[in-house]
C-alpha atoms as a PDB file:
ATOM      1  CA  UNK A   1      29.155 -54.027  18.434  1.00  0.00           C
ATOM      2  CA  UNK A   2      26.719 -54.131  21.563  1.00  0.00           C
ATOM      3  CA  UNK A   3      23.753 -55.838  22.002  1.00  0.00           C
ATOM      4  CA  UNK A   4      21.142 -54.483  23.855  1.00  0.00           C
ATOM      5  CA  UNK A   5      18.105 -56.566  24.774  1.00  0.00           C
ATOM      6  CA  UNK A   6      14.601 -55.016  25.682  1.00  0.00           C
ATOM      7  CA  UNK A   7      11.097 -56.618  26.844  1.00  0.00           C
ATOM      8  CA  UNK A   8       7.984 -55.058  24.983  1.00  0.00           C
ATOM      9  CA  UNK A   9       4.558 -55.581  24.136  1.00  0.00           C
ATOM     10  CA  UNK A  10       5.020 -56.879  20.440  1.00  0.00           C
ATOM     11  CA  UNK A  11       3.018 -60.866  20.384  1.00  0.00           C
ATOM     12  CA  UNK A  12       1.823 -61.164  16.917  1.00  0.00           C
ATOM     13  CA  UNK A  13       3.771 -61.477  13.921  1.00  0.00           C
ATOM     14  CA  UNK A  14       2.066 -58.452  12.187  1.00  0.00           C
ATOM     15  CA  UNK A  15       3.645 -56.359  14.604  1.00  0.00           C
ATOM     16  CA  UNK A  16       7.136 -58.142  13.820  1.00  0.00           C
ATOM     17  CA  UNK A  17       6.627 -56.593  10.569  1.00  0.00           C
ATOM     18  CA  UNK A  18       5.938 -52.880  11.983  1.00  0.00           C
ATOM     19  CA  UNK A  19       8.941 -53.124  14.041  1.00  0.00           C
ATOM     20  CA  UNK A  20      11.038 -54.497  10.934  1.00  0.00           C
ATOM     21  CA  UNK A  21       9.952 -50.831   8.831  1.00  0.00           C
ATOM     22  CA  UNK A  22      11.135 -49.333  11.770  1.00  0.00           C
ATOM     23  CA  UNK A  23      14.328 -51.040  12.599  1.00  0.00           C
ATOM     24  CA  UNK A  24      15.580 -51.614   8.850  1.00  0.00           C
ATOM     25  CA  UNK A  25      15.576 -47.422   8.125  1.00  0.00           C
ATOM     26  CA  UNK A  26      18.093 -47.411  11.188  1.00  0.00           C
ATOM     27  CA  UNK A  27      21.822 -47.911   9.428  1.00  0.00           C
ATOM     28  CA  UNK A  28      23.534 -48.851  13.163  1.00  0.00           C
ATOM     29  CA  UNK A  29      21.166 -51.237  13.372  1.00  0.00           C
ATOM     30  CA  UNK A  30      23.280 -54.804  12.122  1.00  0.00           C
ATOM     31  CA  UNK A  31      21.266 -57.485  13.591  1.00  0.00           C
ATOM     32  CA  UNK A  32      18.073 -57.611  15.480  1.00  0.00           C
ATOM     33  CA  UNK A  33      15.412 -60.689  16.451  1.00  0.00           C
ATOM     34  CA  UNK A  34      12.175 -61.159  18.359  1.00  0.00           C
ATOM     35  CA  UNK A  35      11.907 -64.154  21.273  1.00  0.00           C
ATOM     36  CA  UNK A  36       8.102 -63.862  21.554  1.00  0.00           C
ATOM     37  CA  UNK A  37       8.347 -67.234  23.309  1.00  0.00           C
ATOM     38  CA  UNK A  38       9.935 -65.495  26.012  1.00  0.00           C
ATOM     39  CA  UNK A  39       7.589 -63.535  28.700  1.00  0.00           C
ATOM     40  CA  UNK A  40       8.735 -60.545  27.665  1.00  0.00           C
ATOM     41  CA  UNK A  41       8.367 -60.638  24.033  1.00  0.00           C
ATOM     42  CA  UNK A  42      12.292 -59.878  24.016  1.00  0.00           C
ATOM     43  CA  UNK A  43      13.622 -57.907  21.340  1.00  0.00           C
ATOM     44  CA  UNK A  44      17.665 -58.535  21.270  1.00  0.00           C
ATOM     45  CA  UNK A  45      19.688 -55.574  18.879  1.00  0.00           C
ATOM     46  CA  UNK A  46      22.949 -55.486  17.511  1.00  0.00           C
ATOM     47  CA  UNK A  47      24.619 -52.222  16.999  1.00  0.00           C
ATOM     48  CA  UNK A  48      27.343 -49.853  16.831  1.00  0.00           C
ATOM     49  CA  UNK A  49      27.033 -46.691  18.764  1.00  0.00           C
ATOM     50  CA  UNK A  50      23.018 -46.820  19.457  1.00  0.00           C
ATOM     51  CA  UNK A  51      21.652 -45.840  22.510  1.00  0.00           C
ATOM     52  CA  UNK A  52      18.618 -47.993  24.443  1.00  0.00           C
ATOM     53  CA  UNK A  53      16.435 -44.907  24.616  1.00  0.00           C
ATOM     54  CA  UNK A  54      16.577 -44.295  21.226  1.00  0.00           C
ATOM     55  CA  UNK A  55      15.356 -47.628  20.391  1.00  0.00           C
ATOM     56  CA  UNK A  56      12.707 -46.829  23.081  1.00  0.00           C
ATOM     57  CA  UNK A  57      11.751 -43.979  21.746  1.00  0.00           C
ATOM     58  CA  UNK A  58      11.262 -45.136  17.949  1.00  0.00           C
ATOM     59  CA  UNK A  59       9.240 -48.012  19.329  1.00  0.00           C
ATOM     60  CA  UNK A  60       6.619 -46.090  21.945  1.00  0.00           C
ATOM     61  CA  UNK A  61       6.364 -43.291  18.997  1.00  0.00           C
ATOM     62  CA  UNK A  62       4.495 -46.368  16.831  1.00  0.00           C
ATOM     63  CA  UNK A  63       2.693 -47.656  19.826  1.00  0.00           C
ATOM     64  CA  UNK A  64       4.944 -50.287  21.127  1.00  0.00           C
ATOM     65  CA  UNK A  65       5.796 -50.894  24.733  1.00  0.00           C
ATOM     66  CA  UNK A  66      10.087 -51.059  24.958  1.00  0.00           C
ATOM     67  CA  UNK A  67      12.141 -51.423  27.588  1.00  0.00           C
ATOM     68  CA  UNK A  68      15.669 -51.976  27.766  1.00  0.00           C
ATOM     69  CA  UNK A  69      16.589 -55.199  29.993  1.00  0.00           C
ATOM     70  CA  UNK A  70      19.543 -55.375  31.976  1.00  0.00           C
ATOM     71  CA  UNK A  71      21.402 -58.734  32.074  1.00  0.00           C
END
């Protein structure tokens, strides 16, 4: 399992619940979490074999800013 850990734009809970539709359709997906305490509105996955861009990807396609965080 990896976790990958991303800053984006998501500060409301409604948009928690976009990103859940989203997330929950994605079978590698086995864990994931908001911080939106955190500056960055973090978004912390964990998954088997899933790449950051694709999580990216998904997320700017419904009009969410995503980007993967190094740490």
């Amino acid at each position: 399992m990896d976790v990958l850990v991303f800053s984006t734009s998501v500060k409301e809970p409604r948009q928690v619940s976009r990103v859940r539709t989203l997330l929950t359709k994605v079978p590698a997906i086995a864990q994931w979490n908001f911080d939106l305490d955190d500056c960055d509105n973090i978004l912390r996955i964990v998954a088997t074999g899933l790449s950051p861009q694709y999580i990216e990807t998904l997320l700017q396609k419904a009009g969410i800013r995503c980007q993967e965080l190094k740490y």
